[in-house]
Protein backbone atom coordinates (compact mmCIF):
# COMPACT_ATOMS: atom_id res chain seq x y z
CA UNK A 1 13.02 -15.58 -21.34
CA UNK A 2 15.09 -15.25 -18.12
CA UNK A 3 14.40 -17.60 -15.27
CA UNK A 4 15.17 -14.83 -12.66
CA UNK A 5 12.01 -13.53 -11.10
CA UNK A 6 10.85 -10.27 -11.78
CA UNK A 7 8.84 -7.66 -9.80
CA UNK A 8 5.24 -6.33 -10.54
CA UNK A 9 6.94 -3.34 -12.38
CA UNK A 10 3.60 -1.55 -11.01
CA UNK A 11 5.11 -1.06 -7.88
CA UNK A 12 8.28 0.46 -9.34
CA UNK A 13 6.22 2.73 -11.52
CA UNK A 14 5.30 6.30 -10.53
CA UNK A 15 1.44 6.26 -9.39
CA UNK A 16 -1.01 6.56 -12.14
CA UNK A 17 -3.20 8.89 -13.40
CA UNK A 18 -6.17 6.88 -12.12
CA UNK A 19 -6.67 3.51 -10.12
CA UNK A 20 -8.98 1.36 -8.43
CA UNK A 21 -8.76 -0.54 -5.27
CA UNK A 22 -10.44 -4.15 -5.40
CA UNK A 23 -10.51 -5.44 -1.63
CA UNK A 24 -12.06 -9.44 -2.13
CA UNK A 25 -12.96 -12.27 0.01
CA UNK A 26 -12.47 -15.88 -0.41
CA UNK A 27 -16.45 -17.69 -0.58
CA UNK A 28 -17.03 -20.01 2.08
CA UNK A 29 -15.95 -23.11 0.54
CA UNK A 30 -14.60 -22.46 -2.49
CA UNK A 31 -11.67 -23.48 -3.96
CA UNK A 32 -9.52 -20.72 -4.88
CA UNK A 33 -6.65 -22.46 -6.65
CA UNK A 34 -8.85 -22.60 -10.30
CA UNK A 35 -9.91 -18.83 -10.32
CA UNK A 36 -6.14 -17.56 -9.08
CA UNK A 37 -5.01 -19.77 -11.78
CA UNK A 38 -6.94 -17.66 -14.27
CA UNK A 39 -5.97 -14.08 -12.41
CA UNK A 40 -1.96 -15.25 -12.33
CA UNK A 41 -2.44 -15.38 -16.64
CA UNK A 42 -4.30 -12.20 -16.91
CA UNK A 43 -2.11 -10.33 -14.37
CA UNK A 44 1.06 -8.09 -16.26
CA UNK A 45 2.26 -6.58 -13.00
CA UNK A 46 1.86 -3.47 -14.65
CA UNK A 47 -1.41 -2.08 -15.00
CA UNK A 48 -2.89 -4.09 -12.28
CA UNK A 49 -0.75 -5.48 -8.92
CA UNK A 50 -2.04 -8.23 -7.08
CA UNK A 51 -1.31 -9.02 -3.12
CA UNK A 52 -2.74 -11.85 -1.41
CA UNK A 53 -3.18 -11.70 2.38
CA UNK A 54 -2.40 -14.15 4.75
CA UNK A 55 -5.09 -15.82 5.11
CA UNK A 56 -5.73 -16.46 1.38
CA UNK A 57 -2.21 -18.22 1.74
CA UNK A 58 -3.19 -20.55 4.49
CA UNK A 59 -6.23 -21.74 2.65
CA UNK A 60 -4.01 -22.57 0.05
CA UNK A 61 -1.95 -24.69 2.47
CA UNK A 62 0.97 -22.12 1.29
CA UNK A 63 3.00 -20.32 3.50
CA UNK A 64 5.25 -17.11 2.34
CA UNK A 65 7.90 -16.18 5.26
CA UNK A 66 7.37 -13.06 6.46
CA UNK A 67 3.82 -12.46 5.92
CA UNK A 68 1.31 -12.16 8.80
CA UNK A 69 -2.24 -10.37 9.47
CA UNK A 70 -2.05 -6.69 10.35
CA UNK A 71 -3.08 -6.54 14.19
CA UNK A 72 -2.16 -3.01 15.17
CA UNK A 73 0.48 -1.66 16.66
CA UNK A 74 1.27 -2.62 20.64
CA UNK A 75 1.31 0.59 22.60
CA UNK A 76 -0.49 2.58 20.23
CA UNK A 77 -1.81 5.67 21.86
CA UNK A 78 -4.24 5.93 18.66
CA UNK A 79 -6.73 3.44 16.70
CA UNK A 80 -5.19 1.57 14.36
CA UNK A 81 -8.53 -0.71 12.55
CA UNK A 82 -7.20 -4.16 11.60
CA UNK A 83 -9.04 -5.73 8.47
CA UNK A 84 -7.69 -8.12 7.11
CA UNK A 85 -8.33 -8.85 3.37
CA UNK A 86 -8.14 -12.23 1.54
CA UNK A 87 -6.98 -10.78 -2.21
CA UNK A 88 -6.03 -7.34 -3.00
CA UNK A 89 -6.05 -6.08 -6.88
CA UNK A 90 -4.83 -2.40 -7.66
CA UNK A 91 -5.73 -1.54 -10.79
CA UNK A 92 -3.76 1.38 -12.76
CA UNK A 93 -4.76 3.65 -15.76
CA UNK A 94 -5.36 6.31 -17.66
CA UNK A 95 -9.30 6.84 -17.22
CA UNK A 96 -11.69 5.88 -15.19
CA UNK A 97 -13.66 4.45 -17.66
CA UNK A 98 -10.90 2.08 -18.55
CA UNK A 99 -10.69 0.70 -14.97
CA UNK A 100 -14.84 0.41 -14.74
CA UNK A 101 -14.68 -1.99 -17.69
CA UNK A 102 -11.43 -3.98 -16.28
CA UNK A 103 -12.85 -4.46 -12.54
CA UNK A 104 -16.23 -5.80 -13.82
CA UNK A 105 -13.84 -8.13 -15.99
CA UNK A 106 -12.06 -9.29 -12.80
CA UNK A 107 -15.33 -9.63 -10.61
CA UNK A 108 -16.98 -11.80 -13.58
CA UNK A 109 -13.49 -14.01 -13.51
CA UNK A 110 -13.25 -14.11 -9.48
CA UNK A 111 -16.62 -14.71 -9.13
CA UNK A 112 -16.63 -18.55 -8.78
CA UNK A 113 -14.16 -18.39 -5.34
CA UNK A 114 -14.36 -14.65 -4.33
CA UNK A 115 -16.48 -11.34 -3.52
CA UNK A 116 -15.68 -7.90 -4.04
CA UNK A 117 -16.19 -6.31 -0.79
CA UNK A 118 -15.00 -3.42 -1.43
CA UNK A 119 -13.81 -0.61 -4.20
CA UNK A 120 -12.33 2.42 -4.13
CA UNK A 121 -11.55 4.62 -6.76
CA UNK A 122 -8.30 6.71 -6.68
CA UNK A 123 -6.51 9.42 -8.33
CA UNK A 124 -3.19 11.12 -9.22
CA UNK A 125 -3.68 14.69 -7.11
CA UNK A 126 -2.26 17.75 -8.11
CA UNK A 127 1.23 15.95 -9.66
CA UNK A 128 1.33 13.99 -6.79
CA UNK A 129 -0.21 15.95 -3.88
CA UNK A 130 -2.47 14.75 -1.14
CA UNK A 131 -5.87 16.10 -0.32
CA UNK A 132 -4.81 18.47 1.88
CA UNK A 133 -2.32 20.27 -0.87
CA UNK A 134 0.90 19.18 0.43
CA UNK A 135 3.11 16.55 -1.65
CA UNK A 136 3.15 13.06 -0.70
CA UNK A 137 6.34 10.63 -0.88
CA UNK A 138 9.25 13.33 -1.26
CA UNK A 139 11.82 11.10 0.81
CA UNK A 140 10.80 8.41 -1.31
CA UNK A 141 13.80 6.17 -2.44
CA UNK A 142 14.93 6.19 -5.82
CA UNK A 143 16.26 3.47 -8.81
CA UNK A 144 18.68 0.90 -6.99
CA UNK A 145 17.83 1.93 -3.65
CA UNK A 146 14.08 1.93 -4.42
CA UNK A 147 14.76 -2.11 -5.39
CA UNK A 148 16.46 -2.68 -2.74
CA UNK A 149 13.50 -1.39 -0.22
CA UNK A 150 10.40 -2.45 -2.13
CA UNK A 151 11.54 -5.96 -3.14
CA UNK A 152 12.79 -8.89 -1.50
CA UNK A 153 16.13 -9.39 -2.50
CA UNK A 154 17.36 -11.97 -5.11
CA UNK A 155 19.52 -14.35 -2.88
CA UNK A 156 15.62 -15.23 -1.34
CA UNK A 157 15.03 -18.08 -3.76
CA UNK A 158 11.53 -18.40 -5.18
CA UNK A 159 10.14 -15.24 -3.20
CA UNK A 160 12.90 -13.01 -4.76
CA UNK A 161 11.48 -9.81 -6.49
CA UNK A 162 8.42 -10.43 -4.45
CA UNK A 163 7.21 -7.47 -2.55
CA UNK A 164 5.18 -6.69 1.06
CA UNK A 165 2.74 -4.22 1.07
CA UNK A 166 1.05 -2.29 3.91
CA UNK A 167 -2.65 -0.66 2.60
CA UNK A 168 -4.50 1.86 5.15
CA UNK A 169 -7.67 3.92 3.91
CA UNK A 170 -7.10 7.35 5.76
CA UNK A 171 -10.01 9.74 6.08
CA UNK A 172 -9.28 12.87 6.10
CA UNK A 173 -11.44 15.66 8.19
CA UNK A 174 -10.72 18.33 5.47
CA UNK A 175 -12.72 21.16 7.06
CA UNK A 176 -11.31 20.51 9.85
CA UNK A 177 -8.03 21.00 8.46
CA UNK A 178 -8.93 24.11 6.26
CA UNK A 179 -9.92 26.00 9.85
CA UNK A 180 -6.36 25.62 10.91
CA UNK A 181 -3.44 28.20 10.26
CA UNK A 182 -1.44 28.16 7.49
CA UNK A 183 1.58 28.18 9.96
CA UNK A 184 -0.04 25.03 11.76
CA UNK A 185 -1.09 23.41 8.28
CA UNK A 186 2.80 23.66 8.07
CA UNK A 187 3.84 22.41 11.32
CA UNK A 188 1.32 19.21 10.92
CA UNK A 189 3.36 18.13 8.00
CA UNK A 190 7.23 20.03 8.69
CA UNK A 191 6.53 21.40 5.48
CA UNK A 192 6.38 24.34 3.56
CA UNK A 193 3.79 24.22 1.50
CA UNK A 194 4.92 26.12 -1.08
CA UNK A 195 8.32 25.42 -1.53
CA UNK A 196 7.91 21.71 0.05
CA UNK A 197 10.95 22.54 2.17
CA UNK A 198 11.09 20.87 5.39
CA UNK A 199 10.79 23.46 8.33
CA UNK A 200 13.58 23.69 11.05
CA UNK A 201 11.27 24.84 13.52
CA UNK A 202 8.58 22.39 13.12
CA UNK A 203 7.22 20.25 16.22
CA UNK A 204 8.31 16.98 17.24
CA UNK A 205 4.44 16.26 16.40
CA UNK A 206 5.41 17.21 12.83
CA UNK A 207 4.96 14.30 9.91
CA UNK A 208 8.49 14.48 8.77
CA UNK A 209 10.14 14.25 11.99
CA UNK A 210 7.73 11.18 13.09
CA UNK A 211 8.86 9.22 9.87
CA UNK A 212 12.25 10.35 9.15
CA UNK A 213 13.29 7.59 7.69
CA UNK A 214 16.81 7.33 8.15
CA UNK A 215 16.58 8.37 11.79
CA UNK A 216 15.88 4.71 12.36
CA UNK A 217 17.83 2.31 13.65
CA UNK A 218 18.01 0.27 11.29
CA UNK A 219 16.70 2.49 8.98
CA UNK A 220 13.24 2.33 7.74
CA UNK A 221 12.70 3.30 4.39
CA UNK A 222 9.50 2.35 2.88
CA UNK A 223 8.46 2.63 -1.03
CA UNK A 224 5.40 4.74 -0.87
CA UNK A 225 3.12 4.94 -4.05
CA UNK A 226 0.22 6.30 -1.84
CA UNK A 227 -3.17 7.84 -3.77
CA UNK A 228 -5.98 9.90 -2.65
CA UNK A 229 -9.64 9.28 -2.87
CA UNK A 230 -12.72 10.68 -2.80
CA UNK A 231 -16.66 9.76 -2.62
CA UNK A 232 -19.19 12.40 -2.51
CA UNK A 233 -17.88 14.63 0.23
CA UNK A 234 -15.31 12.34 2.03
CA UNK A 235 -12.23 12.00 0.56
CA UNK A 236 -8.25 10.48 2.57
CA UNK A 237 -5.78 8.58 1.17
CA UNK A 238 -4.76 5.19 0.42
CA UNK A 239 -1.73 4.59 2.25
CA UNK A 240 0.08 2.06 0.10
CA UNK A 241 3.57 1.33 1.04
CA UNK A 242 6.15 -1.36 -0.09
CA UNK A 243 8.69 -2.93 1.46
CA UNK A 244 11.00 -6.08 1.58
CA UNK A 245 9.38 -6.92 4.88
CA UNK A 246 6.97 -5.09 7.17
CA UNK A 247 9.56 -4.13 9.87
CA UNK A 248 10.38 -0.74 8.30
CA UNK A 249 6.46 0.56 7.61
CA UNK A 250 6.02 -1.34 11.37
CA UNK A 251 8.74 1.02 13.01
CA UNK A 252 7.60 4.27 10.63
CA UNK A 253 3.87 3.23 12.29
CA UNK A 254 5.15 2.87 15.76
CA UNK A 255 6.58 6.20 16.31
CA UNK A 256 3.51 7.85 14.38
CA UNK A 257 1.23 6.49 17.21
CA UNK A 258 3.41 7.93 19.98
CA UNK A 259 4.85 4.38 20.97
CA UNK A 260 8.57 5.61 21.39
CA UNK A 261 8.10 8.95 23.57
CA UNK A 262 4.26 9.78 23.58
CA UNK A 263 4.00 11.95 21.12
CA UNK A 264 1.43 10.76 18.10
CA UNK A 265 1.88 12.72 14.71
CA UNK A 266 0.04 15.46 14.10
CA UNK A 267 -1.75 14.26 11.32
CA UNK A 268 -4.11 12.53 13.62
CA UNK A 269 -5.27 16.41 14.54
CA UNK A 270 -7.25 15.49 10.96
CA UNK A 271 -7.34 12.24 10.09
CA UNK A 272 -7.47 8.77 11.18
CA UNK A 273 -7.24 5.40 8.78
CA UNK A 274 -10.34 3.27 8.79
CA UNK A 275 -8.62 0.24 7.61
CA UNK A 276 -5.68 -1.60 7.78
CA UNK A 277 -4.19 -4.81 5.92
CA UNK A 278 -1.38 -6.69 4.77
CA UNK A 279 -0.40 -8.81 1.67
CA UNK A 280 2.23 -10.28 -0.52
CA UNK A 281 3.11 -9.54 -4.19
CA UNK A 282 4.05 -12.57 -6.00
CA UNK A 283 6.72 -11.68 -8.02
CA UNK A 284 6.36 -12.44 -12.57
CA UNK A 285 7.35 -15.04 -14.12
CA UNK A 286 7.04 -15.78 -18.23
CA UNK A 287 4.78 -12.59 -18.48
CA UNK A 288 2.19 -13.77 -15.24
CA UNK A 289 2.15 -13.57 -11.74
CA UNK A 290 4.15 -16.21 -10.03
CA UNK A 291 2.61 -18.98 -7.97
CA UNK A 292 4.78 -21.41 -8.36
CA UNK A 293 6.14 -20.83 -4.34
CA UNK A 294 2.20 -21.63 -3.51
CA UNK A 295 2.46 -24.78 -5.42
CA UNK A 296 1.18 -23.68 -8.56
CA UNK A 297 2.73 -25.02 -12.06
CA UNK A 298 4.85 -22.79 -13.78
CA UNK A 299 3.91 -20.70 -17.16
């Protein structure tokens, strides 16, 4: 098999029908290195991605360039909730069944270093669509170009095809939405909602002109393989976006909260994330996830 590392072809993939969330913290005083041992065999990349937060890398006595804790945005004119997590595991299926049976799996198998703290269950919406009806990820990049954002490049040594990923659970007000105007439903997003055309008219507040990607300098494209949730009556979105480094979902974030000019994007009329985190993907190697850059042996 090649030596050249390979991504978690989970983050390439188009989002699933169903997935789960595992947010997990390191014990006090245990020693993760046996039980991560165990998760790197049993990981494909595929049907479940793992990240591992900063943190989790320091207690390892590992250290990944490029990765920090999530601590806002400077000059935010909005909340931005920092949590950091130790271990992230996003698990993607068919059924929800399915991902019951593999999660208790993984909490049985974690158990001896780490706690689940947190699940939540998401879904593929409408094709695609968020909550609120409108379709999520339409500038996202595509094939070569989607490599080149989501992954760090090859020319990295042992962290290439490894990937950075920013996770925010947004809540979404959706009655308070639904009382709004169909023509400001559009202008929150620049959308039609229809036709999914972007509107010429649309507010500076609009989503699509706060994140236009290329209007960056550099440019700050971000592979976004976002899903929404819901529990009882609340339902949002898990913001899940991938990049070769955090500067590009950083600068997308920065203009949302009104940093640049003042204005924050309209989708904070509705909805507001409740958490906020970063991690690293290890990249594959032999079939597993790839530790060896945190001093693990190799497959």
């Amino acid at each position: 098999m090649s030596e050249t590392p390979l991504a978690q072809s989970g983050i390439l993939e188009a989002i699933p029908a169903h997935g789960r969330y595992l947010s997990c913290q390191l014990c006090l005083g245990a020693d993760p290195r046996p039980v991560l041992q165990l998760l790197a065999e049993q990981t494909d990349g595929l049907t479940s991605v793992v990240g591992l937060g900063e943190s989790l890398v320091k207690a390892l006595d590992g250290q990944v360039a490029g990765l920090k804790t999530f601590r806002g945005i400077e000059g935010a004119l909005v909340k931005l909730p920092a949590t950091p997590i130790d271990l992230l595991v996003w698990l993607r299926g068919t059924a929800r069944g399915e991902l019951l049976a593999r999660s208790q799996h993984l909490e049985a198998l974690l158990a001896p270093a780490f706690e689940i703290t947190n699940i939540t269950d998401a879904f593929n919406h409408a094709g695609g669509r968020d909550l609120t009806g409108y379709e999520d990820g339409t500038e996202n990049p595509k094939d070569g170009e989607a490599l080149k954002t989501a992954l760090v490049p090859e020319n990295a040594g042992p962290l290439a095809g490894s990937s950075f990923l920013a996770l925010q659970h947004w809540h979404h007000q959706l009655s308070r939405f639904e009382a709004m105007p169909r023509l400001q439903q559009d202008h929150t997003f620049g959308r039609d909602l229809d036709s999914n055309e972007e509107l010429d008219d649309a507010p500076e507040s609009a989503h699509v002109k706060r994140t236009a990607q290329e209007s960056f300098a550099p440019e700050a494209f971000v592979l976004r393989r976002s899903m929404p949730w819901v529990e009882g009556n609340r339902g949002g979105l898990v913001f899940t976006a991938f990049g070769h480094s955090f500067d590009a979902f950083e600068a997308l974030l920065g203009r949302m909260c009104g940093v640049e000019d003042g204005i924050t994007d309209a989708l904070f009329s509705f909805s507001e994330p409740e958490t906020g985190a970063y991690f690293w993907c290890p990249p594959m190697h032999n079939g597993q996830l790839d530790l060896r850059s945190l001093g693990f042996s190799a497959a």
